[in-house]
PDB file of N, CA and C in Angstrom:
ATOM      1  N   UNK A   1      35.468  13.024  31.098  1.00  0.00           N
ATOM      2  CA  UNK A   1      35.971  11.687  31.235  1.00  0.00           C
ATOM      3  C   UNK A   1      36.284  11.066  29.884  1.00  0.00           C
ATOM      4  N   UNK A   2      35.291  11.489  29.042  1.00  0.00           N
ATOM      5  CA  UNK A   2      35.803  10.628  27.504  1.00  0.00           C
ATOM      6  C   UNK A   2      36.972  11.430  26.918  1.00  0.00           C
ATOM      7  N   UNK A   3      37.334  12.388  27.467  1.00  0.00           N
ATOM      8  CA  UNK A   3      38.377  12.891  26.629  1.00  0.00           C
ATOM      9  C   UNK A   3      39.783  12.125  27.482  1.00  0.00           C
ATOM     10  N   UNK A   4      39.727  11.910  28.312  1.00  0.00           N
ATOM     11  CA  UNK A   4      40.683  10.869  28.886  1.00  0.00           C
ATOM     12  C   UNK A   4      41.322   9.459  27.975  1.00  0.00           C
ATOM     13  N   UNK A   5      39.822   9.232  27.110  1.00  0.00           N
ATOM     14  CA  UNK A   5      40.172   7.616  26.982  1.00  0.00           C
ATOM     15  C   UNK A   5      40.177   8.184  25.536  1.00  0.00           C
ATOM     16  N   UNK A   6      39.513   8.468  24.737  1.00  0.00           N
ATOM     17  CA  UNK A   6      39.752   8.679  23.816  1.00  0.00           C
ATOM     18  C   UNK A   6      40.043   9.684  22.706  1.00  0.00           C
ATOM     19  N   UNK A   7      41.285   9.456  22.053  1.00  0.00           N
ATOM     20  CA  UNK A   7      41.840  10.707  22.171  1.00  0.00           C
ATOM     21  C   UNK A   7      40.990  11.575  20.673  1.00  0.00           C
ATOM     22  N   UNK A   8      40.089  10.953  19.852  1.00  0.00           N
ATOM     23  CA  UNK A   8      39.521  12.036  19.058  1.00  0.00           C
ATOM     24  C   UNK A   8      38.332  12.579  19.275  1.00  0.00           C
ATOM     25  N   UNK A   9      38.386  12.893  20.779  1.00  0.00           N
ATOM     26  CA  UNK A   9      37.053  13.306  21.704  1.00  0.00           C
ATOM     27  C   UNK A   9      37.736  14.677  22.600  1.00  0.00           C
ATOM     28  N   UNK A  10      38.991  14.263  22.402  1.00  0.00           N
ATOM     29  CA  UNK A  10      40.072  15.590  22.936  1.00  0.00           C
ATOM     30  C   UNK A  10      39.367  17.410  23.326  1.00  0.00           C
ATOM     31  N   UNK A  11      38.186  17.434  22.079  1.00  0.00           N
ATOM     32  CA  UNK A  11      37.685  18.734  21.911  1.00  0.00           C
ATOM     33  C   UNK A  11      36.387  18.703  22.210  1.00  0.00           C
ATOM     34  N   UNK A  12      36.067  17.403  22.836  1.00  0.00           N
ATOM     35  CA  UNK A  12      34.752  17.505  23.653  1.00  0.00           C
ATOM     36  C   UNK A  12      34.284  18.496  24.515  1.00  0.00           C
ATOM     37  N   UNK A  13      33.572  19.149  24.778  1.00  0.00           N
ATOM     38  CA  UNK A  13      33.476  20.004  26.265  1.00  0.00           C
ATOM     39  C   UNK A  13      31.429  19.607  26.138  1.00  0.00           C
ATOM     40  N   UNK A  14      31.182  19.228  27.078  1.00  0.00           N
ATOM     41  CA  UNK A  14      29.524  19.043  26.720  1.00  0.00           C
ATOM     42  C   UNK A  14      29.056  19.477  28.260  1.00  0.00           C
ATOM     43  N   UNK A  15      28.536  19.690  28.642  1.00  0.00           N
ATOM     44  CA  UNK A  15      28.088  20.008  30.029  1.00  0.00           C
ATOM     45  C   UNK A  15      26.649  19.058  30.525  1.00  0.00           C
ATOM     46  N   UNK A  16      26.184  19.203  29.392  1.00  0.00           N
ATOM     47  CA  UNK A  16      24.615  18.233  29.604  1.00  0.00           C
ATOM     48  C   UNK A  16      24.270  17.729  28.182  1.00  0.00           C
ATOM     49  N   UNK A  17      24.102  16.479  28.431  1.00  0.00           N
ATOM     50  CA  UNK A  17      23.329  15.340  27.476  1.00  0.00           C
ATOM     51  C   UNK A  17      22.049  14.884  27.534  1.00  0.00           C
ATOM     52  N   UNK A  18      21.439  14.883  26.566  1.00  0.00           N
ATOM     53  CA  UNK A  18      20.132  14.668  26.860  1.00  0.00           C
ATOM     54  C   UNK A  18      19.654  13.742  25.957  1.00  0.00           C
ATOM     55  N   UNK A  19      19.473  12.822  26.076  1.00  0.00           N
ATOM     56  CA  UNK A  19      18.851  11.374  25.024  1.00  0.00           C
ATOM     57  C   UNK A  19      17.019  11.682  25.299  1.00  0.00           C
ATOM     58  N   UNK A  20      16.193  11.318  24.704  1.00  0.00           N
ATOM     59  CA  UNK A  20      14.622  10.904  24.725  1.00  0.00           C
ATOM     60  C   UNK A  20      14.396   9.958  23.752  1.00  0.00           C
ATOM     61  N   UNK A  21      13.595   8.734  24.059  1.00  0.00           N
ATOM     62  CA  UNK A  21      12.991   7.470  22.681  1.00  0.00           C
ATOM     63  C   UNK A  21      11.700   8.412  22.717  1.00  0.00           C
ATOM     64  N   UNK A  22      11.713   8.604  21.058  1.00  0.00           N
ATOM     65  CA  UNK A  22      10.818   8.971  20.771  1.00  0.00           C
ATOM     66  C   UNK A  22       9.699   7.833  19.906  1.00  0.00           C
ATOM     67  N   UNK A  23       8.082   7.968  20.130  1.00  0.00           N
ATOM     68  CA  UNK A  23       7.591   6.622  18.965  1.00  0.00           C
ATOM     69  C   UNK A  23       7.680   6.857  17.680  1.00  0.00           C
ATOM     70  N   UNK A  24       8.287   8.133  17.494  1.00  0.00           N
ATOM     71  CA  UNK A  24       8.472   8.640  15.862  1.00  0.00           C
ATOM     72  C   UNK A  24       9.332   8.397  15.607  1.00  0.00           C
ATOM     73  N   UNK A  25      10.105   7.264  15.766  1.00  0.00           N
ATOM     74  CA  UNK A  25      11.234   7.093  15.680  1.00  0.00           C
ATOM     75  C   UNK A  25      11.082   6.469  13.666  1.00  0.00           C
ATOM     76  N   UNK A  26      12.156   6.671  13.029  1.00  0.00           N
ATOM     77  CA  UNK A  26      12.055   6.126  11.331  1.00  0.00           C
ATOM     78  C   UNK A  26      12.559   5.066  11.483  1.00  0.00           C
ATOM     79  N   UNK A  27      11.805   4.064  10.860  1.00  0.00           N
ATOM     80  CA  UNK A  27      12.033   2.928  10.638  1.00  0.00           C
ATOM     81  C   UNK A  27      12.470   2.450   9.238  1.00  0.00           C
ATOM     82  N   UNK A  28      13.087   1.336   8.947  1.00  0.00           N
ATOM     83  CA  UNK A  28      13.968   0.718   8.516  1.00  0.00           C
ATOM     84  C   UNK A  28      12.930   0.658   7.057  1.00  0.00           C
ATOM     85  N   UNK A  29      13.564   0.446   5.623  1.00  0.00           N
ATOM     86  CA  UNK A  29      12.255   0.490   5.000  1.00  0.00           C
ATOM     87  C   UNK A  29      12.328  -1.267   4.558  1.00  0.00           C
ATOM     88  N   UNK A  30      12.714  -2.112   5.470  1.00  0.00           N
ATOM     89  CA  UNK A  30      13.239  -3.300   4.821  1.00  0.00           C
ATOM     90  C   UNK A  30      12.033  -3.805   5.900  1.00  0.00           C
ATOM     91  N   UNK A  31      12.030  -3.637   7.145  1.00  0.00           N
ATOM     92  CA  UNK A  31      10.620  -3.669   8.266  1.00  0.00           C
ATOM     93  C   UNK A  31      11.911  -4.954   8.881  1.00  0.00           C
ATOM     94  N   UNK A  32      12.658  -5.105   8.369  1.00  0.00           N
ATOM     95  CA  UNK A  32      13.688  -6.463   9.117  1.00  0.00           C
ATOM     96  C   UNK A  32      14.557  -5.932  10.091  1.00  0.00           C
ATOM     97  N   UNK A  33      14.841  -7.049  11.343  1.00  0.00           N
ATOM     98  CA  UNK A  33      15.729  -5.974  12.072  1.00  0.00           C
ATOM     99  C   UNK A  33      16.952  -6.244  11.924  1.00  0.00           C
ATOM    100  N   UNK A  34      17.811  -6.534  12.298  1.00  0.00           N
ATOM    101  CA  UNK A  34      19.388  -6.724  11.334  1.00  0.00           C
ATOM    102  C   UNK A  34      20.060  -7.446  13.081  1.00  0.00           C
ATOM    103  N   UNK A  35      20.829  -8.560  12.709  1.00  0.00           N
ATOM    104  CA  UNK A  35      20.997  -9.195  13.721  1.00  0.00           C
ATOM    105  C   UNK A  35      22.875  -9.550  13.922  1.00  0.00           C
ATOM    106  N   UNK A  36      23.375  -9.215  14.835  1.00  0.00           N
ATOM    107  CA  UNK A  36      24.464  -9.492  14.535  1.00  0.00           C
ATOM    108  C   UNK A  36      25.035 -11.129  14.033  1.00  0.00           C
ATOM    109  N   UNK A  37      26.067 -10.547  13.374  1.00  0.00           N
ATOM    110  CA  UNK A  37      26.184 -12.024  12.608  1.00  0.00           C
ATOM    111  C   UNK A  37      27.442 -12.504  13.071  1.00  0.00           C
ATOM    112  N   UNK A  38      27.965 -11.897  14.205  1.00  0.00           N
ATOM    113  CA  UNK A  38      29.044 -12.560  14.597  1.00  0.00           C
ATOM    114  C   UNK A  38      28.945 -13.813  15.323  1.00  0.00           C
ATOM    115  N   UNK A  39      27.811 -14.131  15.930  1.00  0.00           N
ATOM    116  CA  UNK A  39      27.178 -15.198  16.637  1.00  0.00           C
ATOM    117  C   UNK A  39      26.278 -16.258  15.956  1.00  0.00           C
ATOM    118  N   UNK A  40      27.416 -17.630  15.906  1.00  0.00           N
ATOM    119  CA  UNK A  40      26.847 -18.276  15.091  1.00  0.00           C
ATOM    120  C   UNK A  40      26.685 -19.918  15.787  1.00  0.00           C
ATOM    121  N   UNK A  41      26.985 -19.915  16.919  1.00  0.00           N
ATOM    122  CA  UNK A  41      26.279 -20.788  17.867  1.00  0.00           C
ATOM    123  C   UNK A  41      25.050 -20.249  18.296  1.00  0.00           C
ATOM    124  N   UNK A  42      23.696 -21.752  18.123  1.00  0.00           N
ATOM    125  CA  UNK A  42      22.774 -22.339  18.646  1.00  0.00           C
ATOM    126  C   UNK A  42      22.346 -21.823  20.144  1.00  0.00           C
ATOM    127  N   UNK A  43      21.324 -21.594  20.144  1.00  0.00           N
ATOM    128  CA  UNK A  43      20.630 -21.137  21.993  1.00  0.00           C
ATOM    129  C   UNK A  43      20.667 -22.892  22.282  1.00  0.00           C
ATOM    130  N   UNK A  44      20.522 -22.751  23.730  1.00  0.00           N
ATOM    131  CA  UNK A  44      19.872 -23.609  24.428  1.00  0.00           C
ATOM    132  C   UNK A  44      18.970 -23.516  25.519  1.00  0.00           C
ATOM    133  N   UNK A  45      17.922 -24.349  25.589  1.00  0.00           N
ATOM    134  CA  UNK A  45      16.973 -23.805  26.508  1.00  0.00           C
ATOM    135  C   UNK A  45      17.214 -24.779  27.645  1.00  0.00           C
ATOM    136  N   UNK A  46      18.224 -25.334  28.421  1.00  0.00           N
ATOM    137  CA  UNK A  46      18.082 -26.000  29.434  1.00  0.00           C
ATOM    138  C   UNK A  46      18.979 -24.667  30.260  1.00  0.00           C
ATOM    139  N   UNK A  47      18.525 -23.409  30.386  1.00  0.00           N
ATOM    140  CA  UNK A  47      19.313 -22.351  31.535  1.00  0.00           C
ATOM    141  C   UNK A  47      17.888 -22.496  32.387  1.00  0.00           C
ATOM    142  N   UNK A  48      17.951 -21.766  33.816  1.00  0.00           N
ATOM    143  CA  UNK A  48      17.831 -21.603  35.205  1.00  0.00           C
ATOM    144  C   UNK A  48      17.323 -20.640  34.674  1.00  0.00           C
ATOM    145  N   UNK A  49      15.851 -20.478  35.448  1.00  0.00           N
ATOM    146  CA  UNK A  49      14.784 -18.964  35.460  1.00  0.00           C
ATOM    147  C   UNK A  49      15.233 -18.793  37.292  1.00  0.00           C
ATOM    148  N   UNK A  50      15.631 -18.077  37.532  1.00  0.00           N
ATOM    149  CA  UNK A  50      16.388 -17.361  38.711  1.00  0.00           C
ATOM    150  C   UNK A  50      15.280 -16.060  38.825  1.00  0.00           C
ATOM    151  N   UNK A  51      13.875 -15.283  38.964  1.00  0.00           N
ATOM    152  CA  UNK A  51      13.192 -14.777  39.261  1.00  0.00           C
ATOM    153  C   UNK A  51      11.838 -15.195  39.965  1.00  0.00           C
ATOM    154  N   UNK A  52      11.093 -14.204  41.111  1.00  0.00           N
ATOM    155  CA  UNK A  52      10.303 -13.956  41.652  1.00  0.00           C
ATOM    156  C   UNK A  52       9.136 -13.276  41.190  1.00  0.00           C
ATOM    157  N   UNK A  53       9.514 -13.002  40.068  1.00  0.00           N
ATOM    158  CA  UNK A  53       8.520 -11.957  39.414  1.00  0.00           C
ATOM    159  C   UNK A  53       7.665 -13.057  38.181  1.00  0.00           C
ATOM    160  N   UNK A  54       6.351 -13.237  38.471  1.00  0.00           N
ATOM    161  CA  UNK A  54       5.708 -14.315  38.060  1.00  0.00           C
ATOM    162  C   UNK A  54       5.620 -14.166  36.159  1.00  0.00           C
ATOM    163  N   UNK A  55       5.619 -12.660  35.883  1.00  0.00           N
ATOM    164  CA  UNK A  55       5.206 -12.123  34.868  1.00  0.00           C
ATOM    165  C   UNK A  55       6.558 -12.576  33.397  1.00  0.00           C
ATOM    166  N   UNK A  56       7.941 -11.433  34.542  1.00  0.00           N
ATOM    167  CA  UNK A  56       9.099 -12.523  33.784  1.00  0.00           C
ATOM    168  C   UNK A  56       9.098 -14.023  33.559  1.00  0.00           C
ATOM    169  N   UNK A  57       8.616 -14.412  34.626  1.00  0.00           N
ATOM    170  CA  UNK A  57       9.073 -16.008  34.881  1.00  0.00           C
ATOM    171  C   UNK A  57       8.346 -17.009  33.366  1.00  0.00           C
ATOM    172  N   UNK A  58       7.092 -16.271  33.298  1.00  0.00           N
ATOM    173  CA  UNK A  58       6.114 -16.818  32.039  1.00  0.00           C
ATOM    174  C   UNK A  58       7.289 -16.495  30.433  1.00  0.00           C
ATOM    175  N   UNK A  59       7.523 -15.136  30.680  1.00  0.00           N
ATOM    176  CA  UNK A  59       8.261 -14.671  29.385  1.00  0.00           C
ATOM    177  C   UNK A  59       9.553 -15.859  28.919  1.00  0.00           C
ATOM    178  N   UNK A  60      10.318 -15.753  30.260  1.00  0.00           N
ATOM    179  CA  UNK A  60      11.313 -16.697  29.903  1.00  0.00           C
ATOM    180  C   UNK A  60      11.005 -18.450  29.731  1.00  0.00           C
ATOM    181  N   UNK A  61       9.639 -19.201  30.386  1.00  0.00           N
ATOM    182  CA  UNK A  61       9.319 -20.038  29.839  1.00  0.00           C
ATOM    183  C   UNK A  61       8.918 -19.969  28.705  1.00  0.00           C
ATOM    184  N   UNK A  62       8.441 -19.082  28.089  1.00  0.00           N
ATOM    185  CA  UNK A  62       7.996 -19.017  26.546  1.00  0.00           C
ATOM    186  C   UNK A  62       9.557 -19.047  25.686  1.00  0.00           C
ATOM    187  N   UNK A  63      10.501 -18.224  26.055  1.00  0.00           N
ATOM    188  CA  UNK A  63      11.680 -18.567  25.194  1.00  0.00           C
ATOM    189  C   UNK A  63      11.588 -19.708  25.489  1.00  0.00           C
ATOM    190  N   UNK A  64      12.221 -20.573  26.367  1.00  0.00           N
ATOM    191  CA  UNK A  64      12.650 -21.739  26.457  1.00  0.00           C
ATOM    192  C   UNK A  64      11.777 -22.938  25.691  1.00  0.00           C
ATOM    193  N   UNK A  65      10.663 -22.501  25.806  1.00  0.00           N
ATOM    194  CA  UNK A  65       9.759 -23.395  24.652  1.00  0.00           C
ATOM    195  C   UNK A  65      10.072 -23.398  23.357  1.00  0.00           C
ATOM    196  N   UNK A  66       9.760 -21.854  22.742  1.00  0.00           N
ATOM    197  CA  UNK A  66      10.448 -21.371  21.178  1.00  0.00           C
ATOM    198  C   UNK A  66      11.872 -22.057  21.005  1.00  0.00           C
ATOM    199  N   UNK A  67      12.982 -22.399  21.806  1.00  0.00           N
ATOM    200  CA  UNK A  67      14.350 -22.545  21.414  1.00  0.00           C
ATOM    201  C   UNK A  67      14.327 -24.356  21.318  1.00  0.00           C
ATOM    202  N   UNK A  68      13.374 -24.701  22.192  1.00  0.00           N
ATOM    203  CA  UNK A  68      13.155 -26.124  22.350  1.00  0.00           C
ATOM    204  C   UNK A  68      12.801 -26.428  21.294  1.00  0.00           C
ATOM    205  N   UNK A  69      11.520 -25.915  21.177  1.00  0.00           N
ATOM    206  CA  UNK A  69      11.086 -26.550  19.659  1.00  0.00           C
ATOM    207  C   UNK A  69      11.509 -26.067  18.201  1.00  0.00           C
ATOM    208  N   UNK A  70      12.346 -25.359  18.174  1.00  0.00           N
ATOM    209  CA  UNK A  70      13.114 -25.320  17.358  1.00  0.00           C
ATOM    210  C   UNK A  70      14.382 -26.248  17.224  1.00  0.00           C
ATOM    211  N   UNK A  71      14.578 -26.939  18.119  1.00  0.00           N
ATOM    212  CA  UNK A  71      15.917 -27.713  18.595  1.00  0.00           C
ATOM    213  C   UNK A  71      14.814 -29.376  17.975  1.00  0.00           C
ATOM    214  N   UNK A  72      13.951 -29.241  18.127  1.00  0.00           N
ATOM    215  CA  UNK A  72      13.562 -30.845  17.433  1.00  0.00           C
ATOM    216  C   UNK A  72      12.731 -31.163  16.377  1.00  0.00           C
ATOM    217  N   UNK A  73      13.013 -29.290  15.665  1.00  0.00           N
ATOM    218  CA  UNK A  73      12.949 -29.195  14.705  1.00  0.00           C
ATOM    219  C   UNK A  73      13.984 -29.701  13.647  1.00  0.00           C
ATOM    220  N   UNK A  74      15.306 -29.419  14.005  1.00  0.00           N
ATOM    221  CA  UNK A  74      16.340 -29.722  13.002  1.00  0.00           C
ATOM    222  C   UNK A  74      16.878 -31.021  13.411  1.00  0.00           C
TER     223      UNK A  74
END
């Protein structure tokens, strides 16, 4: 299929792919994670928690707190 769309994949032939996350994975020696910088509008925390799952539901009130109080911070 990728040799369809793109054409310097032309000499692809793969039969099986195999990805694994490993925890040995090498890390960065800066320990920072690198964030895209094309996005340079502000969060807002007045969105809709739309889940049943009590566990998410806590996670995404905790963003919405962090973005809040950062918002009356500046």
């Amino acid at each position: 299929m990728l040799r369809r769309h793109d054409e310097k994949c032309r000499d692809v032939r793969a039969e099986k792919v195999v990805i694994f996350n490993s925890r040995y994975a090498v890390r960065s020696e800066s320990g920072e994670a690198k964030s895209d910088p094309l996005y340079s509008e502000l969060s807002r925390a007045d969105f809709v928690i739309r889940t049943e799952d009590e566990a998410l539901r806590e996670r995404f009130e905790a963003i919405k707190k962090a973005i809040a109080g950062r918002l009356e911070r500046e």
